[in-house]
Protein backbone atom coordinates (compact mmCIF):
# COMPACT_ATOMS: atom_id res chain seq x y z
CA UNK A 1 -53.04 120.96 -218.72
CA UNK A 2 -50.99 117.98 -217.28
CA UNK A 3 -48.10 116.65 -217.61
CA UNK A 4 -47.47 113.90 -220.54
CA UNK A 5 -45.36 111.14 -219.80
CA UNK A 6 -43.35 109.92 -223.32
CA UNK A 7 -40.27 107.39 -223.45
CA UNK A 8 -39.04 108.36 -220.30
CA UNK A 9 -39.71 112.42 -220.72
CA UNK A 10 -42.08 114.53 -219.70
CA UNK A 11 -44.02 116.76 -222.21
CA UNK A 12 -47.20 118.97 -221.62
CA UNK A 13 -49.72 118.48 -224.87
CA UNK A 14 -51.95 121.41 -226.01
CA UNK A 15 -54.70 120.63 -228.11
CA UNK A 16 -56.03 123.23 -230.42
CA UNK A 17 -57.30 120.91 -232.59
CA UNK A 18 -61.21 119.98 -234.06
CA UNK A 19 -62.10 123.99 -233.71
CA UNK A 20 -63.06 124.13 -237.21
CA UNK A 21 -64.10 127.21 -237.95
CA UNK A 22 -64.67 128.45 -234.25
CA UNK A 23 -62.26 131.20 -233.77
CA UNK A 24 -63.81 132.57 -230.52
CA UNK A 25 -63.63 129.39 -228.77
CA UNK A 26 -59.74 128.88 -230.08
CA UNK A 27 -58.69 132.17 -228.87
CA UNK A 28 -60.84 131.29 -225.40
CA UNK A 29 -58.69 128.27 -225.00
CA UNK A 30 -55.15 129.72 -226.01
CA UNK A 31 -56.00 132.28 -223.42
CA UNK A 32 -56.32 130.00 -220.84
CA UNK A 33 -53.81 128.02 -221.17
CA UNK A 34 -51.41 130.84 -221.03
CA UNK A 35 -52.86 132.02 -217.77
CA UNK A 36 -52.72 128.61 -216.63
CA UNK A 37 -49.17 127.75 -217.75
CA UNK A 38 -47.81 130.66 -216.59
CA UNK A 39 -49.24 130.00 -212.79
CA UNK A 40 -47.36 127.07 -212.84
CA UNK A 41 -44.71 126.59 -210.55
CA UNK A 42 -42.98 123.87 -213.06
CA UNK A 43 -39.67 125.06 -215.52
CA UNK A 44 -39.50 125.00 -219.10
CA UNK A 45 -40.63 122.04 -221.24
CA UNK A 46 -41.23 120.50 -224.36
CA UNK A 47 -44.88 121.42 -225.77
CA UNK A 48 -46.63 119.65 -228.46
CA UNK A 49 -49.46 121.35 -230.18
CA UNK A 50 -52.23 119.83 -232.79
CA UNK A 51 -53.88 122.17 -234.97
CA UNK A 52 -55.42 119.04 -236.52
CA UNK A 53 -59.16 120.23 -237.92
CA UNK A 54 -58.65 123.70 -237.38
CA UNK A 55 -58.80 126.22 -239.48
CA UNK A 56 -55.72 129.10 -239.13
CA UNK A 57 -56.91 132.23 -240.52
CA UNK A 58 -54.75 135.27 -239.85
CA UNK A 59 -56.32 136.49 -236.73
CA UNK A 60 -55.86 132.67 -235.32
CA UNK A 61 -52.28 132.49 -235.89
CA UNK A 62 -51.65 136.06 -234.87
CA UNK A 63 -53.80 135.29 -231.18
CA UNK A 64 -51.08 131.84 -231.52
CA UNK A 65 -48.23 134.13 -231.55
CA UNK A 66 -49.37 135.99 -229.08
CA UNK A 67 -49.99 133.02 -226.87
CA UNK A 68 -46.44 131.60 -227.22
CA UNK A 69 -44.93 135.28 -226.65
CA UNK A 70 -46.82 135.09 -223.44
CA UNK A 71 -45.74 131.42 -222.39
CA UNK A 72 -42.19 131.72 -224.60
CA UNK A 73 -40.48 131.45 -221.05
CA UNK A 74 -41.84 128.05 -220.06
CA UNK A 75 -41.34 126.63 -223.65
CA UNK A 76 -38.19 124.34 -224.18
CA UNK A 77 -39.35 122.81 -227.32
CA UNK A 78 -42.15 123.17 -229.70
CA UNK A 79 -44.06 120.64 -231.71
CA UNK A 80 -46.77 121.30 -234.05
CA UNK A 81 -48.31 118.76 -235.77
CA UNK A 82 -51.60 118.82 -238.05
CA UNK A 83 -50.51 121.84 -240.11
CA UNK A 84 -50.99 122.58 -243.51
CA UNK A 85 -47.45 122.96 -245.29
CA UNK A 86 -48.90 126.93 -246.20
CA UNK A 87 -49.84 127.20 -242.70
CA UNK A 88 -46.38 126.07 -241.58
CA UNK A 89 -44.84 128.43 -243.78
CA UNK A 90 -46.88 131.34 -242.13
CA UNK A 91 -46.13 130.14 -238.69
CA UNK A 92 -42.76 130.10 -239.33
CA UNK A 93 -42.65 133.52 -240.85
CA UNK A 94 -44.67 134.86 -237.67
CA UNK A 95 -42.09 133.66 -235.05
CA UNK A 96 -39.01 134.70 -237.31
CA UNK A 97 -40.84 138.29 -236.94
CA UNK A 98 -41.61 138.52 -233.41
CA UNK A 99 -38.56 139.85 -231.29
CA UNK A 100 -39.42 137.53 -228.15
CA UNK A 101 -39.70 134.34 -230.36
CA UNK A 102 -35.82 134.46 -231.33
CA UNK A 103 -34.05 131.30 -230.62
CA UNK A 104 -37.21 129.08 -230.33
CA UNK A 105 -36.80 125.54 -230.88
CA UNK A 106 -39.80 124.85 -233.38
CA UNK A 107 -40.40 122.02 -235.31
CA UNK A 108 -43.22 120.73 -237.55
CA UNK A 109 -44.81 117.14 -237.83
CA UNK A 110 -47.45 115.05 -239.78
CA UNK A 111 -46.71 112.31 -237.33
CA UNK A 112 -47.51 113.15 -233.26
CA UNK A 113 -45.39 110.18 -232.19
CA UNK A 114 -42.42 111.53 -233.72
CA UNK A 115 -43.05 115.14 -232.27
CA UNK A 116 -43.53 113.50 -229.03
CA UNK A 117 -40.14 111.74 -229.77
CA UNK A 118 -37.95 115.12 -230.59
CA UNK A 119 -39.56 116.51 -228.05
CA UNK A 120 -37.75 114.23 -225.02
CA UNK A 121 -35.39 113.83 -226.52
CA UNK A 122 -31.68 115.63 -226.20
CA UNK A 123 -31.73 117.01 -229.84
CA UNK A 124 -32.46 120.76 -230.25
């Protein structure tokens, strides 16, 4: 995981997308990346995540929440793009549950450019 360089901003890009099918290797990867992030010396960013060709099944996007529970203090922002409007709904619903998701800045895209765009930019 590097750093993203957008208009200016800097943004960190996670891509859980093209898993298909392949839970195991998803919940590998999210697992990771929280260890990783989370060894970081850097602050809190924007993060921009594409779910593009995956398939979210319930034990997906309950590993998800777990991952951004785990990273929730290095996350400024949060972009997802490549979600299903029922999948967005159900993401939504998850973080509105979870105590240590309250006040997240979450926002859902078709287009990556214009996540990328929210995401350096001074709007909330």
């Amino acid at each position: 995981m590097f750093p993203y360089y957008y208009k200016s901003g800097q943004l960190f890009g996670l891509h859980f997308g093209s898993f298909f099918n392949d839970e195991e290797g998803l919940i590998a990867l999210m697992q990771a990346e929280a260890a990783f992030l989370n060894a970081q010396s850097h602050g809190v960013t924007g993060i921009w995540i594409d779910f593009y060709q995956t398939k979210l099944s319930s034990r997906v996007l309950g590993e998800f929440i777990h991952y951004l529970v785990c990273v929730r203090g290095r996350i400024l922002k949060l972009a997802v793009v490549g979600c299903s409007m029922v999948d967005r709904w159900r993401i939504r619903r998850l973080v509105q549950k979870a105590e240590a998701l309250r006040g997240l800045s979450l926002r859902f895209y078709a287009d990556p450019e214009e996540a990328k765009t929210w995401l350096v930019s001074d709007r909330g």
